[in-house]
N, C-alpha and C. Protein backbone atom coordinates (compact mmCIF):
# COMPACT_ATOMS: atom_id res chain seq x y z
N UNK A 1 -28.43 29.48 -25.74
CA UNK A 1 -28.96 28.46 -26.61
C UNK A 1 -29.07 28.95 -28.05
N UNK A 2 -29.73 29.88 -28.16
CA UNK A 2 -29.45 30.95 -29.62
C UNK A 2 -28.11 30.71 -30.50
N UNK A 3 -26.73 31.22 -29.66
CA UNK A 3 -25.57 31.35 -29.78
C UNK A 3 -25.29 29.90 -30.97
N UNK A 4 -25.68 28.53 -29.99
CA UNK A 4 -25.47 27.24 -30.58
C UNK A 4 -26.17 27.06 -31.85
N UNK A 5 -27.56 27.17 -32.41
CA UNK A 5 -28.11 27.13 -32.83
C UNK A 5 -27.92 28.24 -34.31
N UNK A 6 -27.45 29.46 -33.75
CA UNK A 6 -27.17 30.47 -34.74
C UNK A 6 -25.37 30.07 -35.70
N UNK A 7 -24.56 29.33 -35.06
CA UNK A 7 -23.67 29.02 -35.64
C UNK A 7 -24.10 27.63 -36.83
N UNK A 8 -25.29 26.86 -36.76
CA UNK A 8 -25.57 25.95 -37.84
C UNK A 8 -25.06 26.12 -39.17
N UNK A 9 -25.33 28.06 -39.64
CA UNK A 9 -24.66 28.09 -41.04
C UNK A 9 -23.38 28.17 -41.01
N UNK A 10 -22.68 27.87 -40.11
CA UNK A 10 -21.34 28.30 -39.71
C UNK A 10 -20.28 27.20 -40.35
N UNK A 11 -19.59 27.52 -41.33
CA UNK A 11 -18.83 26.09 -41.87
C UNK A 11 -17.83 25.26 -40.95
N UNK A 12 -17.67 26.44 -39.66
CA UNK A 12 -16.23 25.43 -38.43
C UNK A 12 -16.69 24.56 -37.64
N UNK A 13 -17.76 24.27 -37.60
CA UNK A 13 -18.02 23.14 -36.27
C UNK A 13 -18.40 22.29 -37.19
N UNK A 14 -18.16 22.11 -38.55
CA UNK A 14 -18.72 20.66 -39.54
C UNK A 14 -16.83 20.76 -39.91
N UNK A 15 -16.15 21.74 -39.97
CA UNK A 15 -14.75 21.33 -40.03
C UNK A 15 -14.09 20.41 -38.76
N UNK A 16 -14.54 20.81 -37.62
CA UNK A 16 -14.03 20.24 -36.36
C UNK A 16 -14.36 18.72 -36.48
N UNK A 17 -16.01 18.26 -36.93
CA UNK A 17 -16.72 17.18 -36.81
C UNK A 17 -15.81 16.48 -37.81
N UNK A 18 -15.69 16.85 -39.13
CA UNK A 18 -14.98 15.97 -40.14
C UNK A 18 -13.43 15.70 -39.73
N UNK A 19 -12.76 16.45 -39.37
CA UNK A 19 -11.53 16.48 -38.85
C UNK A 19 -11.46 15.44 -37.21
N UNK A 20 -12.13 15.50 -36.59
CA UNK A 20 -12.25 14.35 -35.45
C UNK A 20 -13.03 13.19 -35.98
N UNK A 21 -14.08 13.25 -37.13
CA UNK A 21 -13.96 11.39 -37.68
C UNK A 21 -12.95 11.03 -38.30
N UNK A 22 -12.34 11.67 -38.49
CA UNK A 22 -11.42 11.09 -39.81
C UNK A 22 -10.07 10.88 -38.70
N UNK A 23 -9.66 11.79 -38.11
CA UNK A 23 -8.77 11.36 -36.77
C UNK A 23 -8.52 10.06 -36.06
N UNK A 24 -9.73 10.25 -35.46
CA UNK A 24 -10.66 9.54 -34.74
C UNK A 24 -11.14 8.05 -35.40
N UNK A 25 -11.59 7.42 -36.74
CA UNK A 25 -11.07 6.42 -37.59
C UNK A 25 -10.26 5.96 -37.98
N UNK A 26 -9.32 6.75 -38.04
CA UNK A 26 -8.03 6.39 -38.71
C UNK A 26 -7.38 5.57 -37.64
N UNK A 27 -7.17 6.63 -36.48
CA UNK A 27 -6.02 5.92 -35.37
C UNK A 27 -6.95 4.49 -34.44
N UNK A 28 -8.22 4.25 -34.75
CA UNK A 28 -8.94 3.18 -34.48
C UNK A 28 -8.63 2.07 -35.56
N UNK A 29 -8.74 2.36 -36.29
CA UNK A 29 -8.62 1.65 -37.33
C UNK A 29 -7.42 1.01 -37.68
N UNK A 30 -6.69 2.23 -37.71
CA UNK A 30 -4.95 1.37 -37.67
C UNK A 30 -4.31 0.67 -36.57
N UNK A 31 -4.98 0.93 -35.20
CA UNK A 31 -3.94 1.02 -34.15
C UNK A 31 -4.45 -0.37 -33.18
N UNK A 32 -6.30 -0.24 -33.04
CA UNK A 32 -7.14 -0.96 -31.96
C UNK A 32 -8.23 -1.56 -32.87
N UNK A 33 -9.01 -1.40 -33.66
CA UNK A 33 -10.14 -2.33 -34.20
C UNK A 33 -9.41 -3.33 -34.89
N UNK A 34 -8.07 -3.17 -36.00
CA UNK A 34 -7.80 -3.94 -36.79
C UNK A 34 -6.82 -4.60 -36.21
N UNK A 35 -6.15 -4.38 -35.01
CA UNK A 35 -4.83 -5.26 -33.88
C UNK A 35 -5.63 -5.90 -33.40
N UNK A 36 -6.98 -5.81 -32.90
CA UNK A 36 -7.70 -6.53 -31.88
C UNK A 36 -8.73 -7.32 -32.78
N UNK A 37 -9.04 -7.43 -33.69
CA UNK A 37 -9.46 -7.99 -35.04
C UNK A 37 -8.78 -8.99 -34.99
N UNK A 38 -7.53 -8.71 -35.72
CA UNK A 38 -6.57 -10.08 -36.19
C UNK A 38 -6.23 -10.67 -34.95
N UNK A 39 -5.95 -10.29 -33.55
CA UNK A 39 -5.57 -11.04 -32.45
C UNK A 39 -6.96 -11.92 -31.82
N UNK A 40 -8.01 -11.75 -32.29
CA UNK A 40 -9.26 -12.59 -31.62
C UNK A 40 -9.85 -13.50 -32.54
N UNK A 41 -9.87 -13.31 -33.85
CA UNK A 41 -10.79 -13.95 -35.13
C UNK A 41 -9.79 -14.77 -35.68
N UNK A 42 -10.50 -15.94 -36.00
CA UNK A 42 -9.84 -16.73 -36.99
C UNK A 42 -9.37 -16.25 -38.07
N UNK A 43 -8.17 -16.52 -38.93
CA UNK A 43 -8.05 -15.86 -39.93
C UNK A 43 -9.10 -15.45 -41.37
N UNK A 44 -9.94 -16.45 -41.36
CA UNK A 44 -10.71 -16.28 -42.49
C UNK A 44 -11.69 -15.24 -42.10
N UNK A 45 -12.06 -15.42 -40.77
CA UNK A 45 -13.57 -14.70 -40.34
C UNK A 45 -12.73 -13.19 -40.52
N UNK A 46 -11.34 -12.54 -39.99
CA UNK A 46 -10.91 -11.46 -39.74
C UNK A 46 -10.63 -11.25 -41.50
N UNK A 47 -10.51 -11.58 -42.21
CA UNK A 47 -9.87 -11.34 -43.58
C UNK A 47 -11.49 -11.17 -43.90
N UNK A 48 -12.48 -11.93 -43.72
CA UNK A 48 -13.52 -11.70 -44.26
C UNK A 48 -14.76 -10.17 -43.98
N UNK A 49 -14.05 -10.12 -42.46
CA UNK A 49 -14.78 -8.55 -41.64
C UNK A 49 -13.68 -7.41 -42.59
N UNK A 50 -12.11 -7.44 -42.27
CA UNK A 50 -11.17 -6.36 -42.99
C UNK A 50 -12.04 -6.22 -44.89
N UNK A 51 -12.18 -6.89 -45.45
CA UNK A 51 -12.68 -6.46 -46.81
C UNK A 51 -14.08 -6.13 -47.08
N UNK A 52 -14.39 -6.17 -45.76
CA UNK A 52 -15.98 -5.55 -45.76
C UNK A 52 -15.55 -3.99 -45.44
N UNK A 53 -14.90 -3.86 -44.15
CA UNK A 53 -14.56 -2.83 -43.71
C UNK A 53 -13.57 -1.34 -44.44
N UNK A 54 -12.94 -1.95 -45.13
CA UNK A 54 -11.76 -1.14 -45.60
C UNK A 54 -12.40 -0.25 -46.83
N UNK A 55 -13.87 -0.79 -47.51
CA UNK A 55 -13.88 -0.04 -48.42
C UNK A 55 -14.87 1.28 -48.03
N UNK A 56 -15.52 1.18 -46.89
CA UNK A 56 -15.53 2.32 -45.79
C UNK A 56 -14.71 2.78 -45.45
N UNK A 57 -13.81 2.39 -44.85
CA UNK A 57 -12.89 3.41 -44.05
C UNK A 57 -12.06 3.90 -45.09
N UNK A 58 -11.85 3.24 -46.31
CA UNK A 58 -10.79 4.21 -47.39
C UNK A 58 -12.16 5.21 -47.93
N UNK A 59 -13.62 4.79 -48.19
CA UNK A 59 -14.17 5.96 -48.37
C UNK A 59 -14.27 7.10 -47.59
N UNK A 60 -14.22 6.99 -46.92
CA UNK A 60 -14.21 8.09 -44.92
C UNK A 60 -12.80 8.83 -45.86
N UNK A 61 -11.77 8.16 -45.56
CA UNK A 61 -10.51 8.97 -45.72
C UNK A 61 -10.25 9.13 -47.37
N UNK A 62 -11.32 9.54 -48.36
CA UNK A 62 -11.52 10.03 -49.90
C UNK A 62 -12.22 11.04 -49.40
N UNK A 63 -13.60 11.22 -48.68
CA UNK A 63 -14.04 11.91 -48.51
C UNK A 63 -14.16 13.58 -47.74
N UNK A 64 -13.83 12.58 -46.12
CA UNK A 64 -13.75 13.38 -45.00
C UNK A 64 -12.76 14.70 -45.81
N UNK A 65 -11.41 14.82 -46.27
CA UNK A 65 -10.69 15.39 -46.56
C UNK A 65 -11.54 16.73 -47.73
N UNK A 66 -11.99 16.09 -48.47
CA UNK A 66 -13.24 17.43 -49.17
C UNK A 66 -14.25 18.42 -48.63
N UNK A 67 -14.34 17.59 -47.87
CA UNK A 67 -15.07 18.38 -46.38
C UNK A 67 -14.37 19.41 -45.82
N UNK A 68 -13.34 18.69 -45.00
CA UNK A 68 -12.17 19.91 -44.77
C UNK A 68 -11.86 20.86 -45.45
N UNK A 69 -11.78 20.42 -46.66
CA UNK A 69 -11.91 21.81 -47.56
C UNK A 69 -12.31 22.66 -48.07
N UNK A 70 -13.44 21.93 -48.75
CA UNK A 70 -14.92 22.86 -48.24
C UNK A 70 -15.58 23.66 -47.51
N UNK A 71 -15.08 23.48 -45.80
CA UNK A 71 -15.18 24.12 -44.77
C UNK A 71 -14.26 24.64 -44.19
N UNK A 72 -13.10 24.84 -45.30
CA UNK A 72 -11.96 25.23 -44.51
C UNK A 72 -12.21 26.83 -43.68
N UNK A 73 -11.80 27.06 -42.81
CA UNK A 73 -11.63 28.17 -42.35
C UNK A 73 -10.95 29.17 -43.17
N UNK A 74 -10.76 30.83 -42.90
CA UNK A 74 -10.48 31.71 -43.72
C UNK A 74 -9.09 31.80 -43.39
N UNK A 75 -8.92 31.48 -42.13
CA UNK A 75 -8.04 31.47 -41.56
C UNK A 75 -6.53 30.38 -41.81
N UNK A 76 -7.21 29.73 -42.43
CA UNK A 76 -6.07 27.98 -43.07
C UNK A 76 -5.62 29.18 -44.71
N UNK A 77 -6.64 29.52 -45.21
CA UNK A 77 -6.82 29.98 -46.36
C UNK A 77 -5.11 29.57 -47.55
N UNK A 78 -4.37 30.58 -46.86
CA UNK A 78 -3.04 30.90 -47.27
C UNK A 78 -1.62 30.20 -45.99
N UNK A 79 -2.65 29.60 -45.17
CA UNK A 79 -1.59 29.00 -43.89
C UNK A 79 -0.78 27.84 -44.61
N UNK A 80 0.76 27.69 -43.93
CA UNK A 80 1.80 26.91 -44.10
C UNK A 80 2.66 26.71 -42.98
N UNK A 81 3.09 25.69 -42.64
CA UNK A 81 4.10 25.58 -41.56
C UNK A 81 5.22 25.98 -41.71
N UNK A 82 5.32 26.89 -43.06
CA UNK A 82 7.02 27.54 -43.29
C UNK A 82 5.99 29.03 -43.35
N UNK A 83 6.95 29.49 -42.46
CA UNK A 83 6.86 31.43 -43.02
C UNK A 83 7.20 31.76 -44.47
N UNK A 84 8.21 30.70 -44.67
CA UNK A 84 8.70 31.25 -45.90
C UNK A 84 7.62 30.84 -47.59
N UNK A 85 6.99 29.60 -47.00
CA UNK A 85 6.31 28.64 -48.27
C UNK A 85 5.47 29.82 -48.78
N UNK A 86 5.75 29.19 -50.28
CA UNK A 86 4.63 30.01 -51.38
C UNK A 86 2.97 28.97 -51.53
N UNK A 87 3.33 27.85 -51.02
CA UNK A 87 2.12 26.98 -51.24
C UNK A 87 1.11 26.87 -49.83
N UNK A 88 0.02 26.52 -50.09
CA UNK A 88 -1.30 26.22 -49.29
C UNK A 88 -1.16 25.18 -48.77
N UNK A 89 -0.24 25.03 -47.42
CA UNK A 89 -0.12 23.46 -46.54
C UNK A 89 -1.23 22.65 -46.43
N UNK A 90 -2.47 23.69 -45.87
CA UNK A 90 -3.65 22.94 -45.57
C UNK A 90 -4.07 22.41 -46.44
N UNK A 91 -4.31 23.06 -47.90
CA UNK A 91 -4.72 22.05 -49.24
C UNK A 91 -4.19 21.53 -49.70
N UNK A 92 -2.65 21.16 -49.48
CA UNK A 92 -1.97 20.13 -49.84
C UNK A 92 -1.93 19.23 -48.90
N UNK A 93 -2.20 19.28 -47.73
CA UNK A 93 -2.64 18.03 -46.88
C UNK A 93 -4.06 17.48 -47.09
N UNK A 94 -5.07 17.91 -47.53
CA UNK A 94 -6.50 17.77 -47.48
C UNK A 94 -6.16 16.61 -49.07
N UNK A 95 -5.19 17.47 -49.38
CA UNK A 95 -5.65 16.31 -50.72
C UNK A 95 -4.19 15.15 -50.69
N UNK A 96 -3.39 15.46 -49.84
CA UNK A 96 -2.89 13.94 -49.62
C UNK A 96 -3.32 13.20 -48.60
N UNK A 97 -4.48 13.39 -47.81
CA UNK A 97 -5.22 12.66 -47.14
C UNK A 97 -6.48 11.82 -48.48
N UNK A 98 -6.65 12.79 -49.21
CA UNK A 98 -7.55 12.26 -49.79
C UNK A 98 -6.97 11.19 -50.92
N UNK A 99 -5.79 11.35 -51.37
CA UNK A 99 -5.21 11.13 -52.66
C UNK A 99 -4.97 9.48 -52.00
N UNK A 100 -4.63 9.33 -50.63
CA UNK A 100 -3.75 8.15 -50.10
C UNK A 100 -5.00 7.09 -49.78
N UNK A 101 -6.37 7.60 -49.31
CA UNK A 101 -7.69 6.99 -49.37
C UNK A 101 -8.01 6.54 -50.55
N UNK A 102 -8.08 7.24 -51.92
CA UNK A 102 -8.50 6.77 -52.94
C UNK A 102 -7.80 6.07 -53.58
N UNK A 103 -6.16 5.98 -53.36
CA UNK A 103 -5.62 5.47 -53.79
C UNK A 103 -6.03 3.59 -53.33
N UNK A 104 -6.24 3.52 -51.48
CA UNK A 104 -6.08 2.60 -51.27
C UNK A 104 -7.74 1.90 -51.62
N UNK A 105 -8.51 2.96 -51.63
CA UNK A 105 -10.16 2.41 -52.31
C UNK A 105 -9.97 2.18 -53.81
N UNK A 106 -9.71 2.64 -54.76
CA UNK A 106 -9.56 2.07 -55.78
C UNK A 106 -8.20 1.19 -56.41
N UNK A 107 -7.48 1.13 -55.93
CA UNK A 107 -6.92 0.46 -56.36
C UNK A 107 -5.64 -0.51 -55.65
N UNK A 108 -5.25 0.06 -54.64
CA UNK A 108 -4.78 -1.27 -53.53
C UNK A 108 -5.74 -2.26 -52.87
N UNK A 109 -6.44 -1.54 -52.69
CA UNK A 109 -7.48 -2.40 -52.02
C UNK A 109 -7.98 -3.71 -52.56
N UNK A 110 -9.06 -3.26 -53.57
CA UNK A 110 -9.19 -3.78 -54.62
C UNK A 110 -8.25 -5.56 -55.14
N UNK A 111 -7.09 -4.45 -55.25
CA UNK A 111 -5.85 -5.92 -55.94
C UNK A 111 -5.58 -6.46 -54.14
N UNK A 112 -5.94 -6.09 -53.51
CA UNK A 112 -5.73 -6.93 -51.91
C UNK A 112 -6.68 -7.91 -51.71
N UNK A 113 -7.76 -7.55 -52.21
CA UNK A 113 -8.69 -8.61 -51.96
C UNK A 113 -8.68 -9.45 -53.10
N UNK A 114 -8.12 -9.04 -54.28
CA UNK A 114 -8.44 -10.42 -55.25
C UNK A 114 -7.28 -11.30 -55.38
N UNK A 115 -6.13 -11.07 -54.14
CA UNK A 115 -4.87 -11.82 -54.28
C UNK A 115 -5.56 -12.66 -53.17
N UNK A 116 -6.48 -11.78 -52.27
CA UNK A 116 -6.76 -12.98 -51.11
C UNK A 116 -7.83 -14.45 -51.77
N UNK A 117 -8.34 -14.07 -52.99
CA UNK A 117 -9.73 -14.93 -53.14
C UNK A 117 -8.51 -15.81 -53.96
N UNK A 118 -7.35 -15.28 -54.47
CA UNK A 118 -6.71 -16.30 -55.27
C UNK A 118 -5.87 -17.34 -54.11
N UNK A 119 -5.86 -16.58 -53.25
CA UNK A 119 -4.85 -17.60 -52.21
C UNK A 119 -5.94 -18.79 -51.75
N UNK A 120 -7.06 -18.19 -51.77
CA UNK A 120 -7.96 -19.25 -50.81
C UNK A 120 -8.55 -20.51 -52.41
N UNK A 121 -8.32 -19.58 -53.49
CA UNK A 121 -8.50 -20.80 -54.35
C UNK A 121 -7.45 -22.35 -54.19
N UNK A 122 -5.95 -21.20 -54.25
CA UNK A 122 -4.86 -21.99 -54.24
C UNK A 122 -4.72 -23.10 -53.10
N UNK A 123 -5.35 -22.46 -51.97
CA UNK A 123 -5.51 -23.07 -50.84
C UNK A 123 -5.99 -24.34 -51.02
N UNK A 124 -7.19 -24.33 -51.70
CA UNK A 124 -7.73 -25.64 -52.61
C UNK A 124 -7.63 -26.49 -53.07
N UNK A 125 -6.59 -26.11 -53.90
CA UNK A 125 -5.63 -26.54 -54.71
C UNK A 125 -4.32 -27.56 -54.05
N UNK A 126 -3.92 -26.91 -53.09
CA UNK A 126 -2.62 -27.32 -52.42
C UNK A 126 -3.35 -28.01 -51.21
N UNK A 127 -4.22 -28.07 -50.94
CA UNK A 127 -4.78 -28.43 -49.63
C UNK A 127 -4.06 -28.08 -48.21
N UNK A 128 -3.86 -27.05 -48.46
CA UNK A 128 -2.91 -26.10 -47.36
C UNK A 128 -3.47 -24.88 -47.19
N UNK A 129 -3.59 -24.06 -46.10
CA UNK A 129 -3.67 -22.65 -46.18
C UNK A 129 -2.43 -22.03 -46.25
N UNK A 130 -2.43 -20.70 -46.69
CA UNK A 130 -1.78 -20.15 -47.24
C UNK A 130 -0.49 -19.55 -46.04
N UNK A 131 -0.99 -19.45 -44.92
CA UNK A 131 -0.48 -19.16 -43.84
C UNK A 131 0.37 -20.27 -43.28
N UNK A 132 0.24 -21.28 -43.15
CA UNK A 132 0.62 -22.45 -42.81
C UNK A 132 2.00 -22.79 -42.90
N UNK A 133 2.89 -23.33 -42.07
CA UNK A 133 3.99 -23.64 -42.32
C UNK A 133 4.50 -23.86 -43.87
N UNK A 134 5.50 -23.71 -44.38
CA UNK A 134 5.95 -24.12 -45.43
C UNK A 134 6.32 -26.10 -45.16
N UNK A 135 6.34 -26.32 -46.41
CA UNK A 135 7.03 -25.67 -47.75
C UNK A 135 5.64 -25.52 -48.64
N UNK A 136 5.97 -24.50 -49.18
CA UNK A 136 4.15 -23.92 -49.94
C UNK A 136 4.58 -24.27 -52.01
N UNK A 137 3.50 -24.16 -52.41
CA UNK A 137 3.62 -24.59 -54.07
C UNK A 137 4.25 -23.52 -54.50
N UNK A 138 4.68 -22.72 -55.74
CA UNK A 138 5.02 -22.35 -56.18
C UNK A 138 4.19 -20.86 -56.59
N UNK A 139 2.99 -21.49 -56.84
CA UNK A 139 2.20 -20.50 -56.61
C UNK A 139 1.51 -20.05 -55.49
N UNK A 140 1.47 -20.73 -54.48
CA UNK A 140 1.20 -20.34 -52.92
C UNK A 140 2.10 -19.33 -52.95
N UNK A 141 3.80 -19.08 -53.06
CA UNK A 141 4.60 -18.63 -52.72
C UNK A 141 4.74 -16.91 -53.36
N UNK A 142 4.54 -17.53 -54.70
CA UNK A 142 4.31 -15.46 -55.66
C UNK A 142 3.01 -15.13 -54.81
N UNK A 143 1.65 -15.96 -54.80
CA UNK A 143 0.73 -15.31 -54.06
C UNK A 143 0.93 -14.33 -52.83
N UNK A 144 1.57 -15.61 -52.22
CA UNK A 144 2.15 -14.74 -50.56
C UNK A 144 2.84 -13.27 -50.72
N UNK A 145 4.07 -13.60 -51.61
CA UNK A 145 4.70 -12.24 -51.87
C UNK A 145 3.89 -10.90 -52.43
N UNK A 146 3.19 -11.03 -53.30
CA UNK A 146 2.46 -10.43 -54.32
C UNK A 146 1.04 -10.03 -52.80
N UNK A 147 1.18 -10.16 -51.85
CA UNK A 147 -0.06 -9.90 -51.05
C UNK A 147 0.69 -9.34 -50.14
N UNK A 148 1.96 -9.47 -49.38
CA UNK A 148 2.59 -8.67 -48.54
C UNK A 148 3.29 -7.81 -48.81
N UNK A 149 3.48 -7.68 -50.30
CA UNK A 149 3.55 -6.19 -51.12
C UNK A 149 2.73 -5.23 -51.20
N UNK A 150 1.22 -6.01 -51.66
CA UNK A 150 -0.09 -5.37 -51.40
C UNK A 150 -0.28 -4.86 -50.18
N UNK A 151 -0.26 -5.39 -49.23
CA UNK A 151 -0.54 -4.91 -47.74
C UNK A 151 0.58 -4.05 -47.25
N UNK A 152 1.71 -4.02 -47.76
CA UNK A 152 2.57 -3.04 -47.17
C UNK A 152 2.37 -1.94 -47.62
N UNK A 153 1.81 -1.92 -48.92
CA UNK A 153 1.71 -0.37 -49.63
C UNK A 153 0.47 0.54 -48.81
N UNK A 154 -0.74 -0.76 -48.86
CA UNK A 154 -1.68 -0.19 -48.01
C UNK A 154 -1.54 0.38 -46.66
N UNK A 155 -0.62 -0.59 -46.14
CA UNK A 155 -0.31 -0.02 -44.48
C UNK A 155 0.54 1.37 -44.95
N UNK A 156 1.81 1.56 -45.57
CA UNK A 156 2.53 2.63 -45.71
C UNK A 156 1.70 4.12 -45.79
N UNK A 157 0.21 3.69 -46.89
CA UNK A 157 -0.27 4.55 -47.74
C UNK A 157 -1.00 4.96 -46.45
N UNK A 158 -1.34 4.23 -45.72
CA UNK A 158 -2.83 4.63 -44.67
C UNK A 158 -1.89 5.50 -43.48
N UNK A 159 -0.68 5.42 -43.33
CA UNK A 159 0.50 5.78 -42.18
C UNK A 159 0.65 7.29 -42.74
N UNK A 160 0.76 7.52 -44.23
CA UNK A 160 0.91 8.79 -45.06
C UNK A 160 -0.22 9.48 -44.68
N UNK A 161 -1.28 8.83 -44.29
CA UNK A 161 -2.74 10.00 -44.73
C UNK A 161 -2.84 9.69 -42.84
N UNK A 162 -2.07 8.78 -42.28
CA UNK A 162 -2.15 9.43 -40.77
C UNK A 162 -1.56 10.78 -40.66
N UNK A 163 -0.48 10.64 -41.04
CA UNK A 163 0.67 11.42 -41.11
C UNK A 163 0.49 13.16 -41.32
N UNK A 164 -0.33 13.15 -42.44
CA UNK A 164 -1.14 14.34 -43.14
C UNK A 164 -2.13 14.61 -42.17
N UNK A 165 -2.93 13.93 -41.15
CA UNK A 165 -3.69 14.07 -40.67
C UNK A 165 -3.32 14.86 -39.52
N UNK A 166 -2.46 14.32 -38.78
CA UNK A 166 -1.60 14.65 -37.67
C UNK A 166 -0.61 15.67 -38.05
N UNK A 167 -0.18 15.92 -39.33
CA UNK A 167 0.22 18.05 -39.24
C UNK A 167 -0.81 18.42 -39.59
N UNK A 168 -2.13 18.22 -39.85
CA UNK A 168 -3.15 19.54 -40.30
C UNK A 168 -3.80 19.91 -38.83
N UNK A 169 -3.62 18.79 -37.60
CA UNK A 169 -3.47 19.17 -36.56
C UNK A 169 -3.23 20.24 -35.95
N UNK A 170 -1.81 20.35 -36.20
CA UNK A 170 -0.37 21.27 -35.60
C UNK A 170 -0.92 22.77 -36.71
N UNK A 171 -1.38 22.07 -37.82
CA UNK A 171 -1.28 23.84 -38.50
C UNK A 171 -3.11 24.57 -37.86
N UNK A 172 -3.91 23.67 -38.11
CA UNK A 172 -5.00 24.37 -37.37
C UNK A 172 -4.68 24.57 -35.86
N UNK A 173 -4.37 23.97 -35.12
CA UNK A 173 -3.93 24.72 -33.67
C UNK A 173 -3.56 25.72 -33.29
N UNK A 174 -2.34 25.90 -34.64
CA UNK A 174 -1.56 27.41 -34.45
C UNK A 174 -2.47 27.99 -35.14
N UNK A 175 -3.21 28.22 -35.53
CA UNK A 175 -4.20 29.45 -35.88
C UNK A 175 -5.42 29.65 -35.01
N UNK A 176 -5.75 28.69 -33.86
CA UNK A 176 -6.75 28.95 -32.75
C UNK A 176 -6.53 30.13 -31.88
């Protein structure tokens, strides 16, 4: 019981913890809360939970990643998945996990939700939702585009900081 207790100042079991939320969120988030979201909720109620949600989970994945680094082990220190690399894999993944979060918290995000408040104006406007069969106004139509641009970058960007997530995996393993 000592043993547990005596590792508290220990920076690897707050590396393990940050590294399995951020895991552990991400592939929920991308794969089962937000598939099973949009497949049960009306569209407005699910568009209205996703922009509550996202500016958490892009803070989680700004954050969690500083953590990791912070607590990196001595052992990541100089680690790379090339024998040959001159650069720090692990801190170049920690900060394109982080870089692809902040990116999508400040500023995809952001323009995602204010294309959605413009669609639901337009919606108004056209007395149509935006989703709805065509034929849509003119500006229904840049909206639409101009939002599945938005959302693709976000999905791409959040797939990148999976991506990063899933080799810092493979490189902490090989050093266990």
């Amino acid at each position: 019981m000592t043993s547990t207790f005596a590792s508290l100042g220990d920076p690897a079991p707050y590396h393990l913890l940050a590294y399995g939320t951020l895991l552990g969120s991400t592939l929920f988030q991308s794969f089962i809360g937000g598939v099973v979201a949009f497949r049960v909720l009306p569209r407005p109620q699910f568009a209205s939970l996703q922009s509550k949600i996202f500016p958490v989970y892009f803070t989680l994945q700004t954050l969690i990643p500083a953590a990791l680094y912070l607590t990196q082990p001595s052992s990541l220190s100089n680690a790379s998945l090339s024998p040959t690399s001159t650069f720090n894999t692990a801190t170049n993944l920690t900060i394109a996990m982080a870089a692809g979060g902040l990116l999508n918290l400040v500023l995809v995000g952001p323009q995602t939700t204010a294309v959605m408040k413009e669609r639901k104006h337009q919606e108004t406007r056209d007395g149509k939702k935006s989703y709805d069969a065509g034929p849509h106004s003119e500006e229904m139509q840049a909206l639409n585009r101009k939002f599945a641009i938005l959302h693709g970058v976000s999905s791409a960007t959040n797939l990148v900081v999976l991506g990063a997530v899933v080799a810092y995996a493979f490189l902490v393993g090989a050093r266990l």
